[in-house]
N, C-alpha and C. Protein backbone atom coordinates (compact mmCIF):
# COMPACT_ATOMS: atom_id res chain seq x y z
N UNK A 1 12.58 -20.13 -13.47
CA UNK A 1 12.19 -18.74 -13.70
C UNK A 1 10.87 -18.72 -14.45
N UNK A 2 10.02 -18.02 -14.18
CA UNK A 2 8.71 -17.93 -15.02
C UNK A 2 8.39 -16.77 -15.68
N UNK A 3 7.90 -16.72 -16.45
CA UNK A 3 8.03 -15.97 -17.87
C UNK A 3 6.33 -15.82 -18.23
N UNK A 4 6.01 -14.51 -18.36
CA UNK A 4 5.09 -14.14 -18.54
C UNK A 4 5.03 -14.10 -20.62
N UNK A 5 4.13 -14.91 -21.27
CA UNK A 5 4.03 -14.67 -22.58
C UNK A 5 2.87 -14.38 -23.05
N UNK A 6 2.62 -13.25 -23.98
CA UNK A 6 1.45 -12.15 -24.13
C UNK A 6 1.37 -12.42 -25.82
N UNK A 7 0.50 -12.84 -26.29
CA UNK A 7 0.77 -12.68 -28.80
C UNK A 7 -0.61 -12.54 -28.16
N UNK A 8 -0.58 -11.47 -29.29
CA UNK A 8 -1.75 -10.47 -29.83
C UNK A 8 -1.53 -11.14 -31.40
N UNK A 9 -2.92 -11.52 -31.35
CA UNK A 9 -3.30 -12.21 -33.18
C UNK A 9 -3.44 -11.23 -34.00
N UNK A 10 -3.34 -11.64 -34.69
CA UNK A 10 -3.12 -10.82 -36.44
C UNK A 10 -5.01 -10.57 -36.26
N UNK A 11 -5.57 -9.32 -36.71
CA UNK A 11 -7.20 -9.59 -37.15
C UNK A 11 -7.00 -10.45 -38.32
N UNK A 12 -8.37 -11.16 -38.17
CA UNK A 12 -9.47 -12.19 -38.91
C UNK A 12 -8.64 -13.33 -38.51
N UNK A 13 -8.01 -13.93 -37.54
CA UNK A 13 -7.38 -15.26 -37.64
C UNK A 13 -8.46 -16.56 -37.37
N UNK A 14 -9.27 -16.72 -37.07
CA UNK A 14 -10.32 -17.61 -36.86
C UNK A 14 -10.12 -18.89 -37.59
N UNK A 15 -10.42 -18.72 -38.77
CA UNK A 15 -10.10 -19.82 -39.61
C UNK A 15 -9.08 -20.40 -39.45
N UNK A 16 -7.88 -19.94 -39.49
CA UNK A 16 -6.26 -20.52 -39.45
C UNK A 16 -5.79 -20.99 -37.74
N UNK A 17 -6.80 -20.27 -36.54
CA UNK A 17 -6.46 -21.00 -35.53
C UNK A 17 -6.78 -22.23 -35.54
N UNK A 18 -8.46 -22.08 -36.04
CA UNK A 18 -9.50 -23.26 -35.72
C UNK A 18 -8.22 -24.41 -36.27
N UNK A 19 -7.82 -24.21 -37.84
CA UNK A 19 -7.25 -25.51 -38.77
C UNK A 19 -5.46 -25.60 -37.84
N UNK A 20 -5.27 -25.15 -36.82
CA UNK A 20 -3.87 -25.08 -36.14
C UNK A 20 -4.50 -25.96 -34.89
N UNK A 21 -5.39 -25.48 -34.24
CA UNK A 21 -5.71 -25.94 -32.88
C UNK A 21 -5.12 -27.27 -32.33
N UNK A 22 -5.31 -28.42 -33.25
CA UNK A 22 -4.78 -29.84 -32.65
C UNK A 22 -3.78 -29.60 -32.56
N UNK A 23 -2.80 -29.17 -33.54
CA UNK A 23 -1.25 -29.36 -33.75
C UNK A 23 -0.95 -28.35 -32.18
N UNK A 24 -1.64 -27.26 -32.23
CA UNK A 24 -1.45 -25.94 -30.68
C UNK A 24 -1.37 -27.10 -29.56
N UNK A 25 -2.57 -27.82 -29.48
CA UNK A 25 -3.00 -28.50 -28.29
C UNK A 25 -1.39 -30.02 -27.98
N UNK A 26 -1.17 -30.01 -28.69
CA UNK A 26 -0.53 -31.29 -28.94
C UNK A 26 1.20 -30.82 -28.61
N UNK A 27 1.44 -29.40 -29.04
CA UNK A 27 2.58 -28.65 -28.71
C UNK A 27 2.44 -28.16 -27.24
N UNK A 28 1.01 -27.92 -26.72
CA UNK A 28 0.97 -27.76 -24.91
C UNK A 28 1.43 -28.61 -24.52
N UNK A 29 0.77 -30.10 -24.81
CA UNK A 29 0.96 -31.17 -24.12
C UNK A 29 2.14 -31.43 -23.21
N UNK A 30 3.05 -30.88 -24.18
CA UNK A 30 4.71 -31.28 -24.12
C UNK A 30 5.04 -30.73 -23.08
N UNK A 31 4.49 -29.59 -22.61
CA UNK A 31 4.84 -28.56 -21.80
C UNK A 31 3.79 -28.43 -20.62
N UNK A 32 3.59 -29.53 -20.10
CA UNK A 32 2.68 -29.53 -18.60
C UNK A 32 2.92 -28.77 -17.48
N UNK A 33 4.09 -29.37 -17.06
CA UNK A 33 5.37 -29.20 -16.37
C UNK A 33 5.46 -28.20 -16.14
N UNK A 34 5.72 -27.44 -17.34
CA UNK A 34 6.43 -26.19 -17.12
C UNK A 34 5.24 -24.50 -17.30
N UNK A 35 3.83 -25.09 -17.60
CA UNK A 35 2.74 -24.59 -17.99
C UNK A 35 2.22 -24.52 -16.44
N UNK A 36 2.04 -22.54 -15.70
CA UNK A 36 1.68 -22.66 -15.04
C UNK A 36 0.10 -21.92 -15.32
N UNK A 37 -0.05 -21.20 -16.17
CA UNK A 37 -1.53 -20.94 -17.09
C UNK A 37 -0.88 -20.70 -18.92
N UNK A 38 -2.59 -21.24 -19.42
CA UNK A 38 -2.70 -21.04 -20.72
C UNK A 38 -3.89 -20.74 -21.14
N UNK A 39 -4.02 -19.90 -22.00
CA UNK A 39 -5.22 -19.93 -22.89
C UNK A 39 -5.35 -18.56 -23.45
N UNK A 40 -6.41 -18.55 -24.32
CA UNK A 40 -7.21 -17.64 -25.14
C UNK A 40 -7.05 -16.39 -24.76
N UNK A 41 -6.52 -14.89 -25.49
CA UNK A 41 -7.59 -13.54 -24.72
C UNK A 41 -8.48 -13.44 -25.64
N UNK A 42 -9.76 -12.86 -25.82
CA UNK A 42 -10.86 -13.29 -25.76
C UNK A 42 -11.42 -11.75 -26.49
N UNK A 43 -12.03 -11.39 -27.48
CA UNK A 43 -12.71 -10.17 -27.72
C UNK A 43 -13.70 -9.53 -26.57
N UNK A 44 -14.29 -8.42 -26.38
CA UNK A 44 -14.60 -8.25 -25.12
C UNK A 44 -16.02 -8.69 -25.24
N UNK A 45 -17.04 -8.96 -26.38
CA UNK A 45 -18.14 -10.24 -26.22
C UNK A 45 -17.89 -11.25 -26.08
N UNK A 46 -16.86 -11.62 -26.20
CA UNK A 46 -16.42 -13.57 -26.24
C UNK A 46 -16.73 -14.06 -27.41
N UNK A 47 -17.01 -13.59 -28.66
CA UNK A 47 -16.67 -14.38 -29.81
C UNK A 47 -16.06 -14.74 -30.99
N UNK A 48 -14.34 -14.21 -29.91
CA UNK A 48 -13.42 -14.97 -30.76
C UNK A 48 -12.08 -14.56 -30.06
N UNK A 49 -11.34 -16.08 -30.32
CA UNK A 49 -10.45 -15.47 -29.57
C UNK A 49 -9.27 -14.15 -30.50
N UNK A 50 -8.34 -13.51 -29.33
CA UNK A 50 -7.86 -12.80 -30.38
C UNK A 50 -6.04 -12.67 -30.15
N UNK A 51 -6.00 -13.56 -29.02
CA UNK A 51 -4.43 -13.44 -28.20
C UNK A 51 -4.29 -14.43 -27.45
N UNK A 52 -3.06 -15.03 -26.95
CA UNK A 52 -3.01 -15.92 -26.86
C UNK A 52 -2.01 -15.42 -24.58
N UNK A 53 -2.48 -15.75 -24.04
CA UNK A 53 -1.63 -15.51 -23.01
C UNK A 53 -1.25 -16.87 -22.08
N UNK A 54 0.26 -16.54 -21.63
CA UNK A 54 0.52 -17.40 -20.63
C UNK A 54 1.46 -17.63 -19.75
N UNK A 55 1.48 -18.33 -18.56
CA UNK A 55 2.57 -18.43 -17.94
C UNK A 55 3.13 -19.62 -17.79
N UNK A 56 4.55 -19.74 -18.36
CA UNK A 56 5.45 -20.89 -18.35
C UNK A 56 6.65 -20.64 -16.85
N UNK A 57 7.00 -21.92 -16.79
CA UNK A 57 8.90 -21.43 -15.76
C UNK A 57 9.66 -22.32 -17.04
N UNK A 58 11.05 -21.63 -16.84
CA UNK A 58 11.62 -22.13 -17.91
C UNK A 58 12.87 -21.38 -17.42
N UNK A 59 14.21 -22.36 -17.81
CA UNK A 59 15.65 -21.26 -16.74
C UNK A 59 16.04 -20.19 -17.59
N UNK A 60 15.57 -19.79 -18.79
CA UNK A 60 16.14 -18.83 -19.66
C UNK A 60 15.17 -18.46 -20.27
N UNK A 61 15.30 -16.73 -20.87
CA UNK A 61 14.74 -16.36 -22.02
C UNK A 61 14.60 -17.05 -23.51
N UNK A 62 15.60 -17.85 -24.05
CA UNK A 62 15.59 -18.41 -24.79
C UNK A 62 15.27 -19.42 -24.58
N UNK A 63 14.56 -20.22 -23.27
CA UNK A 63 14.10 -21.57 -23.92
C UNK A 63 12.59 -20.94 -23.71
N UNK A 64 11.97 -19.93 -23.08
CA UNK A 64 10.63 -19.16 -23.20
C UNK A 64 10.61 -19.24 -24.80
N UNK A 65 11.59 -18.62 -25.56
CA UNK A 65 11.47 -18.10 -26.86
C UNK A 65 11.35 -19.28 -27.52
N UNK A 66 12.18 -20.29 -27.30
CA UNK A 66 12.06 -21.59 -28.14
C UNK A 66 10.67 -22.26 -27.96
N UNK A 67 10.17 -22.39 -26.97
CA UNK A 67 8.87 -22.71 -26.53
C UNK A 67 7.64 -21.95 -27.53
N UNK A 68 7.97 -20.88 -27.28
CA UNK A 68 6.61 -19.96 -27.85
C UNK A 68 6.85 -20.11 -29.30
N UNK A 69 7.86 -19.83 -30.24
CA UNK A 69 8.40 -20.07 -31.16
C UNK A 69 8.03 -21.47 -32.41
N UNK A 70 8.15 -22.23 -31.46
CA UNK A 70 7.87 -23.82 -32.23
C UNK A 70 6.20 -24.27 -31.77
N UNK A 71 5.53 -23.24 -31.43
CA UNK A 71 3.99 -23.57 -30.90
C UNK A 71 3.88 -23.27 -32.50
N UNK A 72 2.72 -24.63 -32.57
CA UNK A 72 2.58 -24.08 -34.21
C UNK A 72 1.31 -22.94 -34.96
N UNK A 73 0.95 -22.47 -33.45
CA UNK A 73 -0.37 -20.76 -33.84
C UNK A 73 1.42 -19.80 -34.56
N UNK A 74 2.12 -20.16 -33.93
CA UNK A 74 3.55 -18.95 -34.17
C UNK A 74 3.81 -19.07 -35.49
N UNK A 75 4.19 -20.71 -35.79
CA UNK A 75 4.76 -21.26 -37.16
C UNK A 75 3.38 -20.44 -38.09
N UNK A 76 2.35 -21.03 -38.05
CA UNK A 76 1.05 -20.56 -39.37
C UNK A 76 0.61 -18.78 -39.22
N UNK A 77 1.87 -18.68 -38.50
CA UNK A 77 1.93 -16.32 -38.65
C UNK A 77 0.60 -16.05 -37.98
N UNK A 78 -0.21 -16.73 -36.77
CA UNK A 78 -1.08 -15.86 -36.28
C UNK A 78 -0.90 -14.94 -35.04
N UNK A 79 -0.01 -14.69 -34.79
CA UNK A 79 0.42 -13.48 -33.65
C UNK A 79 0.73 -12.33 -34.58
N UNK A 80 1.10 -11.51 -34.29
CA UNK A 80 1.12 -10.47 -34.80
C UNK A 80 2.42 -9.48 -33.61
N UNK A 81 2.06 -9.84 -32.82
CA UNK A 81 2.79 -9.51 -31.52
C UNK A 81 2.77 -10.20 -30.37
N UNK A 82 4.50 -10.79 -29.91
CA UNK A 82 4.65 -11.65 -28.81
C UNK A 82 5.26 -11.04 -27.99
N UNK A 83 5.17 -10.98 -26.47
CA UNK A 83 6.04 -10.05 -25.53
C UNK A 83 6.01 -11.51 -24.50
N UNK A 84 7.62 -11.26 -24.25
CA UNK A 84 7.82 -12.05 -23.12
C UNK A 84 8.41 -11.49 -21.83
N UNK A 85 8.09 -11.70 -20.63
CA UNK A 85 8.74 -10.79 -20.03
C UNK A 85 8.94 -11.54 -18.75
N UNK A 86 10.15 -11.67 -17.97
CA UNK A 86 10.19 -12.23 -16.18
C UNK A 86 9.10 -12.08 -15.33
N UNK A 87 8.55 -12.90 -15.02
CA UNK A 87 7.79 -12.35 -13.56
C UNK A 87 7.95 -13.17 -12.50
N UNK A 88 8.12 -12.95 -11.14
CA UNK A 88 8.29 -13.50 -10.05
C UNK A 88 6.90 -13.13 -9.35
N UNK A 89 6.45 -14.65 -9.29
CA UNK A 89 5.00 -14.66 -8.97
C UNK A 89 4.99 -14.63 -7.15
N UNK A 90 3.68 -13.59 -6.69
CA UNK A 90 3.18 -13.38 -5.67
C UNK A 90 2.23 -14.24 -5.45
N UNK A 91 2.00 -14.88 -5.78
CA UNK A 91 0.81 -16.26 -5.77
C UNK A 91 1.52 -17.31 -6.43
N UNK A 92 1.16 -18.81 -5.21
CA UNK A 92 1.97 -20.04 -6.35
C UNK A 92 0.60 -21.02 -6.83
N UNK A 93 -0.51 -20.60 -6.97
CA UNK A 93 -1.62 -21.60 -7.43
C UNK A 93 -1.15 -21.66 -8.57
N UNK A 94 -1.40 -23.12 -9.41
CA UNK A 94 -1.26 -23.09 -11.01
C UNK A 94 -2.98 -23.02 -11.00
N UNK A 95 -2.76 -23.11 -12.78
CA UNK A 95 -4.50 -23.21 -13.45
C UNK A 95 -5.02 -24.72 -13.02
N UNK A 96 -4.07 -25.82 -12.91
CA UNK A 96 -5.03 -27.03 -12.83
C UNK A 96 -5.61 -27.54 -11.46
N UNK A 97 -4.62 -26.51 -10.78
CA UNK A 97 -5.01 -26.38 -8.87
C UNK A 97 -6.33 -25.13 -8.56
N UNK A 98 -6.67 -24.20 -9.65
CA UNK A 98 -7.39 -23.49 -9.55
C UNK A 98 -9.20 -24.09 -9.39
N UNK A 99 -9.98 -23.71 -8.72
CA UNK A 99 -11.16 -24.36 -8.93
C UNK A 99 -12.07 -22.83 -9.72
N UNK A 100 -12.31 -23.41 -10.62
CA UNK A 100 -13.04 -22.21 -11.63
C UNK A 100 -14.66 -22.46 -11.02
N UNK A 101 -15.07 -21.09 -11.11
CA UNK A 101 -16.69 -21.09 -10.63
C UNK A 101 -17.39 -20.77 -12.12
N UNK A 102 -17.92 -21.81 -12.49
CA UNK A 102 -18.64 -21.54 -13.56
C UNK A 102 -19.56 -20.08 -13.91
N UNK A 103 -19.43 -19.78 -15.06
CA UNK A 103 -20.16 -18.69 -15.52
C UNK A 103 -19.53 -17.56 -15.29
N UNK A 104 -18.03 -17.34 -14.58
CA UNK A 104 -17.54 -16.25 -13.92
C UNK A 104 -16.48 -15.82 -15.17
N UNK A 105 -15.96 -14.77 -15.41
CA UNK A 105 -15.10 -14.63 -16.16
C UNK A 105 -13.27 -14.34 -15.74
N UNK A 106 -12.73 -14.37 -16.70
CA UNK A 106 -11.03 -13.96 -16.02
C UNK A 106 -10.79 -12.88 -17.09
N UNK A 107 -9.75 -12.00 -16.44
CA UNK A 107 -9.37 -11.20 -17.17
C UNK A 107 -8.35 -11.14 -16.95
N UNK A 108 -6.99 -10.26 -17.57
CA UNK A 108 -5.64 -10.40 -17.36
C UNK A 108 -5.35 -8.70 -16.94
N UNK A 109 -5.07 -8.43 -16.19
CA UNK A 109 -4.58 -6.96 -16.07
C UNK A 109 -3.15 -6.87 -15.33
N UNK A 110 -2.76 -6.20 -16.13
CA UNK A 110 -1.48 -5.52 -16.28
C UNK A 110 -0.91 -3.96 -16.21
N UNK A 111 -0.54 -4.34 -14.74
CA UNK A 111 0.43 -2.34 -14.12
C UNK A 111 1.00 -2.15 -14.28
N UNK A 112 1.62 -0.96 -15.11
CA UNK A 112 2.67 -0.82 -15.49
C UNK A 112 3.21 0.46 -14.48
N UNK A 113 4.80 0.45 -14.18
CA UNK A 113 5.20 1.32 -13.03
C UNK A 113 6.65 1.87 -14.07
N UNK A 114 7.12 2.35 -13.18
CA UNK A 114 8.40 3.23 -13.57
C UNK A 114 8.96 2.00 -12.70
N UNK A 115 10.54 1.62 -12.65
CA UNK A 115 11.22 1.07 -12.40
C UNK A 115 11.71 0.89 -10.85
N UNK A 116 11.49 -0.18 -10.47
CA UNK A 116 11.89 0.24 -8.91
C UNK A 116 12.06 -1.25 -7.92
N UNK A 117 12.66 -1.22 -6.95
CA UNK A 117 12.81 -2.20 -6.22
C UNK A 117 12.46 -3.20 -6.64
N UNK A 118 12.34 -4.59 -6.33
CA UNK A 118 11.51 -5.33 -6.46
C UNK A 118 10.44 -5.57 -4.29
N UNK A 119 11.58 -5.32 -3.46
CA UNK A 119 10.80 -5.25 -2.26
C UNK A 119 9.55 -3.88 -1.97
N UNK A 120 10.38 -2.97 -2.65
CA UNK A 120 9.19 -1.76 -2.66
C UNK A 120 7.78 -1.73 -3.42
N UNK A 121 8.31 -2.52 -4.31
CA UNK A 121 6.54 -2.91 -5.54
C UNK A 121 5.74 -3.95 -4.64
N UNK A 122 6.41 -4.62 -3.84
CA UNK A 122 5.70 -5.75 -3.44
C UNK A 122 4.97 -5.07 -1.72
N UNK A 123 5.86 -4.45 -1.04
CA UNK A 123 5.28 -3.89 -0.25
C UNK A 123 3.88 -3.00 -0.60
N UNK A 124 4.21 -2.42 -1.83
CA UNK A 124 2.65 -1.13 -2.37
C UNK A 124 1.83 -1.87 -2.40
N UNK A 125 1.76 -3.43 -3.01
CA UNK A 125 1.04 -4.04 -3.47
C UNK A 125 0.22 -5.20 -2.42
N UNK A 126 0.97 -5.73 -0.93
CA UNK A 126 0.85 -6.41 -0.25
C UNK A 126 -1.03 -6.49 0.52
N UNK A 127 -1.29 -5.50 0.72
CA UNK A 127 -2.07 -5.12 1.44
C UNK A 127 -3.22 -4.90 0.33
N UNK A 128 -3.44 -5.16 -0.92
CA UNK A 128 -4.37 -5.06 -2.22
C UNK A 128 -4.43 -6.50 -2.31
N UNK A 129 -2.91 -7.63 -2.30
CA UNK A 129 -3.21 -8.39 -2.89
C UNK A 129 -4.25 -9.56 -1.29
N UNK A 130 -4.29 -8.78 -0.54
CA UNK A 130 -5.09 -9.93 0.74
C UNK A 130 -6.95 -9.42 0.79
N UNK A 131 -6.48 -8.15 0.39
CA UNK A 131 -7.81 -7.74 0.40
C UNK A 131 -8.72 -7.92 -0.78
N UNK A 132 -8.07 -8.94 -1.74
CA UNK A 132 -8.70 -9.17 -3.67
C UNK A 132 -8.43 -10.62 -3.12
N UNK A 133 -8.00 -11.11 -2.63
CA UNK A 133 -7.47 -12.34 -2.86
C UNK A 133 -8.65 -13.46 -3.02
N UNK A 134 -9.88 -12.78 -2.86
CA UNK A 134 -11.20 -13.58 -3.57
C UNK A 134 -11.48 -13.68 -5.24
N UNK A 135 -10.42 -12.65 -5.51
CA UNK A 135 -10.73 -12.32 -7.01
C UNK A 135 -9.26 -13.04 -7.40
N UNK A 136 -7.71 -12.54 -7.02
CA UNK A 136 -7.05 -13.02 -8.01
C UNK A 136 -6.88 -14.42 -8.12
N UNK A 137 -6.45 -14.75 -8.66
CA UNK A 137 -5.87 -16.36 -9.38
C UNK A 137 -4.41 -16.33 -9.87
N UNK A 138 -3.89 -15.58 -10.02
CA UNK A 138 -2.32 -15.30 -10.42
C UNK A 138 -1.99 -13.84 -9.65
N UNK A 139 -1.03 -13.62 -8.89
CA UNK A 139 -0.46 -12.12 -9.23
C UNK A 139 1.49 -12.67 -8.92
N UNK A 140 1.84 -11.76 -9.90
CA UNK A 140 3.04 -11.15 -10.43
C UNK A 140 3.98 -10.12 -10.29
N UNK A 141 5.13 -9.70 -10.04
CA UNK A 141 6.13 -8.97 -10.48
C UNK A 141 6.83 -8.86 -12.04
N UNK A 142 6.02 -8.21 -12.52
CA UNK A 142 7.02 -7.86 -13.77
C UNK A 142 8.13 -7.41 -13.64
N UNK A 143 9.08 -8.36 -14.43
CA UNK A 143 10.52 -7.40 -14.01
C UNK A 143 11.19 -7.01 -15.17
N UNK A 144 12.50 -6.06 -14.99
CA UNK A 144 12.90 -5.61 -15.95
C UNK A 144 14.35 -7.05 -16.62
N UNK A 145 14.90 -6.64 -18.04
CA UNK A 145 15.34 -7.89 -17.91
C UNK A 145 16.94 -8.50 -17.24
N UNK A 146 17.11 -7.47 -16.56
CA UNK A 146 18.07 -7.72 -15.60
C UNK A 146 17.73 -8.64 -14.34
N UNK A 147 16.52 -8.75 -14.00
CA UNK A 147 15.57 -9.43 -13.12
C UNK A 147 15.41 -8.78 -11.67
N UNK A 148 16.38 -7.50 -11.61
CA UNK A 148 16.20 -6.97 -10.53
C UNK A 148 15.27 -5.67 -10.38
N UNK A 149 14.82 -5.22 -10.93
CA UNK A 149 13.26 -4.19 -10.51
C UNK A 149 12.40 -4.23 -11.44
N UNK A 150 11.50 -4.51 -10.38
CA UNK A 150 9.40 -4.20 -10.76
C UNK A 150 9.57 -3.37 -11.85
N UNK A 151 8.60 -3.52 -12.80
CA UNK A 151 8.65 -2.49 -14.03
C UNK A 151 6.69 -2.51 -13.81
N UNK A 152 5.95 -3.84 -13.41
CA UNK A 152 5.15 -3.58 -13.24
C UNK A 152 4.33 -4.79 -12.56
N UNK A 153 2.90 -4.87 -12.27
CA UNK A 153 2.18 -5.79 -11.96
C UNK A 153 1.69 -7.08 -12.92
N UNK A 154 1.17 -8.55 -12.55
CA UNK A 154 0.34 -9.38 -13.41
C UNK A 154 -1.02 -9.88 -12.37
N UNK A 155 -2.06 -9.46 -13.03
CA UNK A 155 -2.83 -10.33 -12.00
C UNK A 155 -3.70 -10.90 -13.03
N UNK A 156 -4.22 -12.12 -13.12
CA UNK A 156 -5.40 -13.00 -13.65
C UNK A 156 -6.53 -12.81 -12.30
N UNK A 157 -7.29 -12.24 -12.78
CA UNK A 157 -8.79 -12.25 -11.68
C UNK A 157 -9.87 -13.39 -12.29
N UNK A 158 -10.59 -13.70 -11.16
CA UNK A 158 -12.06 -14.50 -11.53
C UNK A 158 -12.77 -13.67 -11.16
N UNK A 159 -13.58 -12.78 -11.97
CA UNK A 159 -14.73 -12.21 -11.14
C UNK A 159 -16.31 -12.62 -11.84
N UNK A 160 -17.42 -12.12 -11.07
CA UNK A 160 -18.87 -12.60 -11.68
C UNK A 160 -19.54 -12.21 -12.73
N UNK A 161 -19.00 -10.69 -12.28
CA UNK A 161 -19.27 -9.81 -13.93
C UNK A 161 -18.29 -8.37 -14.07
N UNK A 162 -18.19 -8.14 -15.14
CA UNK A 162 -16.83 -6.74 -15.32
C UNK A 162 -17.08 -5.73 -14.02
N UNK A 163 -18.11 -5.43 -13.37
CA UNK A 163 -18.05 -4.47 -12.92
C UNK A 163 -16.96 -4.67 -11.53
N UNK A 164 -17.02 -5.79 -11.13
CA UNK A 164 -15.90 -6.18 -9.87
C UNK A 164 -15.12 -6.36 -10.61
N UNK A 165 -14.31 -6.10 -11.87
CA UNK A 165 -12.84 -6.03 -12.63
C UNK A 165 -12.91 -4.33 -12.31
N UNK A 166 -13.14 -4.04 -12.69
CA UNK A 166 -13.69 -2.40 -12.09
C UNK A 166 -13.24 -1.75 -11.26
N UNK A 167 -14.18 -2.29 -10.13
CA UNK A 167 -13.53 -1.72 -8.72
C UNK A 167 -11.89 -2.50 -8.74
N UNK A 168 -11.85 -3.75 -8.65
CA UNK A 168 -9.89 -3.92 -8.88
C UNK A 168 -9.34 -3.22 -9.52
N UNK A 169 -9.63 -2.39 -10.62
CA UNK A 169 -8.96 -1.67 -11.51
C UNK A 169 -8.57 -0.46 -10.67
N UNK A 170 -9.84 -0.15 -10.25
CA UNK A 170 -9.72 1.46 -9.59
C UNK A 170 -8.63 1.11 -8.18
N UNK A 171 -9.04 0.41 -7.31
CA UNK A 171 -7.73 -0.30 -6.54
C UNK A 171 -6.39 -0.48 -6.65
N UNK A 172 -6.42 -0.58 -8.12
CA UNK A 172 -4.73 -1.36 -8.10
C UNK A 172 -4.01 0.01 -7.66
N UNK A 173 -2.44 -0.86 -6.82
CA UNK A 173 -1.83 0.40 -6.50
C UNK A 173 -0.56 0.67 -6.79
N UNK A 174 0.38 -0.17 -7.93
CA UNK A 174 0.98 0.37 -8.47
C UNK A 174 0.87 1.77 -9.90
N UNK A 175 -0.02 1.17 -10.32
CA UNK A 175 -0.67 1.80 -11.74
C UNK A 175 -1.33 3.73 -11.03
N UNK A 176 -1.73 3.60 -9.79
CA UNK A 176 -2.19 4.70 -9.46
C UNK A 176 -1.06 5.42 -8.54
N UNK A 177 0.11 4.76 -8.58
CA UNK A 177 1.11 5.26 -7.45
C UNK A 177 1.82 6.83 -8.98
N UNK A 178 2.36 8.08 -7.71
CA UNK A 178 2.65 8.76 -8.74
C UNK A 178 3.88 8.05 -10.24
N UNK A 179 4.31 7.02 -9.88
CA UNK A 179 5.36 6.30 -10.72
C UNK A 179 4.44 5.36 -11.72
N UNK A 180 3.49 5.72 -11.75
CA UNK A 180 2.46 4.76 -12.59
C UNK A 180 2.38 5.03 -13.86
N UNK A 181 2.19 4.00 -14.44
CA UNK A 181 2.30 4.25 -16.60
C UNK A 181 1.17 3.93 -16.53
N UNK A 182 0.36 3.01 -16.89
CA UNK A 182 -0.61 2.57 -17.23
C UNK A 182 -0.98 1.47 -16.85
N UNK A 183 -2.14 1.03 -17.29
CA UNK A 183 -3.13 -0.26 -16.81
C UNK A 183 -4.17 -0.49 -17.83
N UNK A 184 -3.69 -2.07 -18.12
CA UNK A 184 -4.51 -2.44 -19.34
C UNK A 184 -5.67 -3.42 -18.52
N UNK A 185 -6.36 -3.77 -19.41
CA UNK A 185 -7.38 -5.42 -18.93
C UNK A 185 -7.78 -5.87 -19.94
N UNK A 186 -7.27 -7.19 -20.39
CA UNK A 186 -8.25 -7.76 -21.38
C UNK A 186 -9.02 -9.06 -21.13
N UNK A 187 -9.73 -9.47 -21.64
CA UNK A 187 -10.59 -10.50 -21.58
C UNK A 187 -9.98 -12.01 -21.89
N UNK A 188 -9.90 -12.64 -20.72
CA UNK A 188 -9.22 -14.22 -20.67
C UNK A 188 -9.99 -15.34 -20.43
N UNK A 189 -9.69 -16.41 -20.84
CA UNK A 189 -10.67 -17.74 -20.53
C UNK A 189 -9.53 -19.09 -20.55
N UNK A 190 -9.67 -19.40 -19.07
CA UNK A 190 -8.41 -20.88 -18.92
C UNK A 190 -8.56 -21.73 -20.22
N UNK A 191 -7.78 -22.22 -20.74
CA UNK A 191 -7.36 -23.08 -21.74
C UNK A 191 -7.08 -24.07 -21.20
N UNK A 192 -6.14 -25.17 -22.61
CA UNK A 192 -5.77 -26.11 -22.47
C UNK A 192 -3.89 -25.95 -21.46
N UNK A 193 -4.27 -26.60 -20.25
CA UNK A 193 -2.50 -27.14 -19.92
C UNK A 193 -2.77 -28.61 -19.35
């Protein structure tokens, strides 16, 4: 099962990541396997990180939790907020199968829907995800935690510059369907897996 995990850092953590980082890197390690992206979200200049996002498989919520939990950015209190949530991925590339185009950026955006099928979210979405499929690098089913309906979208994009995050934004078609909550985007950069 794969598990979408989202920590939002405490402000000013800089210092206390930088002096965590080996021990962080050394707690990935462990978790190759099961690491299908990792890394940084990113302030929207890029200079600093400020959240931490990623996607693991793992057969339970609690070994997601044990995982994220014993990472030692968690142990030295720099999250502030961790959300974990199911997703049944619409794309099976990992990050180390990904070929990154230098200079391009990633971002993480996230649709949020009212509750529903899991075949009906994927149908809205089918025909967006062939026509982006130059841009995404991950897309997702968020589910609720019963595991049976869409609550919302995950997509990781590569694009050249924000303004083609943009037009995907204005595209996406759960977030604009009348059952739509919202739609975030923040600023991502592949890490260590």
């Amino acid at each position: 099962m794969e598990w979408m995990i989202k920590c939002v850092s405490w402000p000013n953590m800089a210092e206390r990541r930088e002096a965590t980082i080996a021990r962080h890197i050394e707690h990935l390690d462990k978790f190759k396997a099961e690491t299908w992206y990792s890394g940084p979200m990113i302030s929207n200049d890029g200079s600093n990180a400020n959240g931490s996002f990623r996607v693991v498989d793992f057969p339970t919520r609690d070994a997601a939790q044990n995982y994220i939990d014993t990472d030692p950015y968690t142990a030295a209190e720099i999250f502030e907020r961790i959300d974990i949530e199911p997703l049944h991925p619409w794309t099976d590339i990992r990050q180390r199968a990904y070929d990154q185009t230098d200079g391009w950026s990633q971002f993480i955006v996230i649709a949020r829907t009212e509750p529903q099928a899991l075949e009906a979210g994927t149908s809205k979405v089918s025909g967006f995800l062939t026509d982006y499929s130059f841009q995404i690098v991950l897309a997702g089913a968020l589910m609720d935690d019963t595991h049976f309906h869409l609550i919302g979208a995950l997509y990781v994009i590569d694009v050249a510059e924000r303004a083609f995050a943009d037009v995907f934004l204005a595209d996406e078609p759960l977030s604009r369907d009348p059952d739509g909550c919202n739609l975030t985007i923040e600023r991502w950069r592949f890490g260590h897996v």
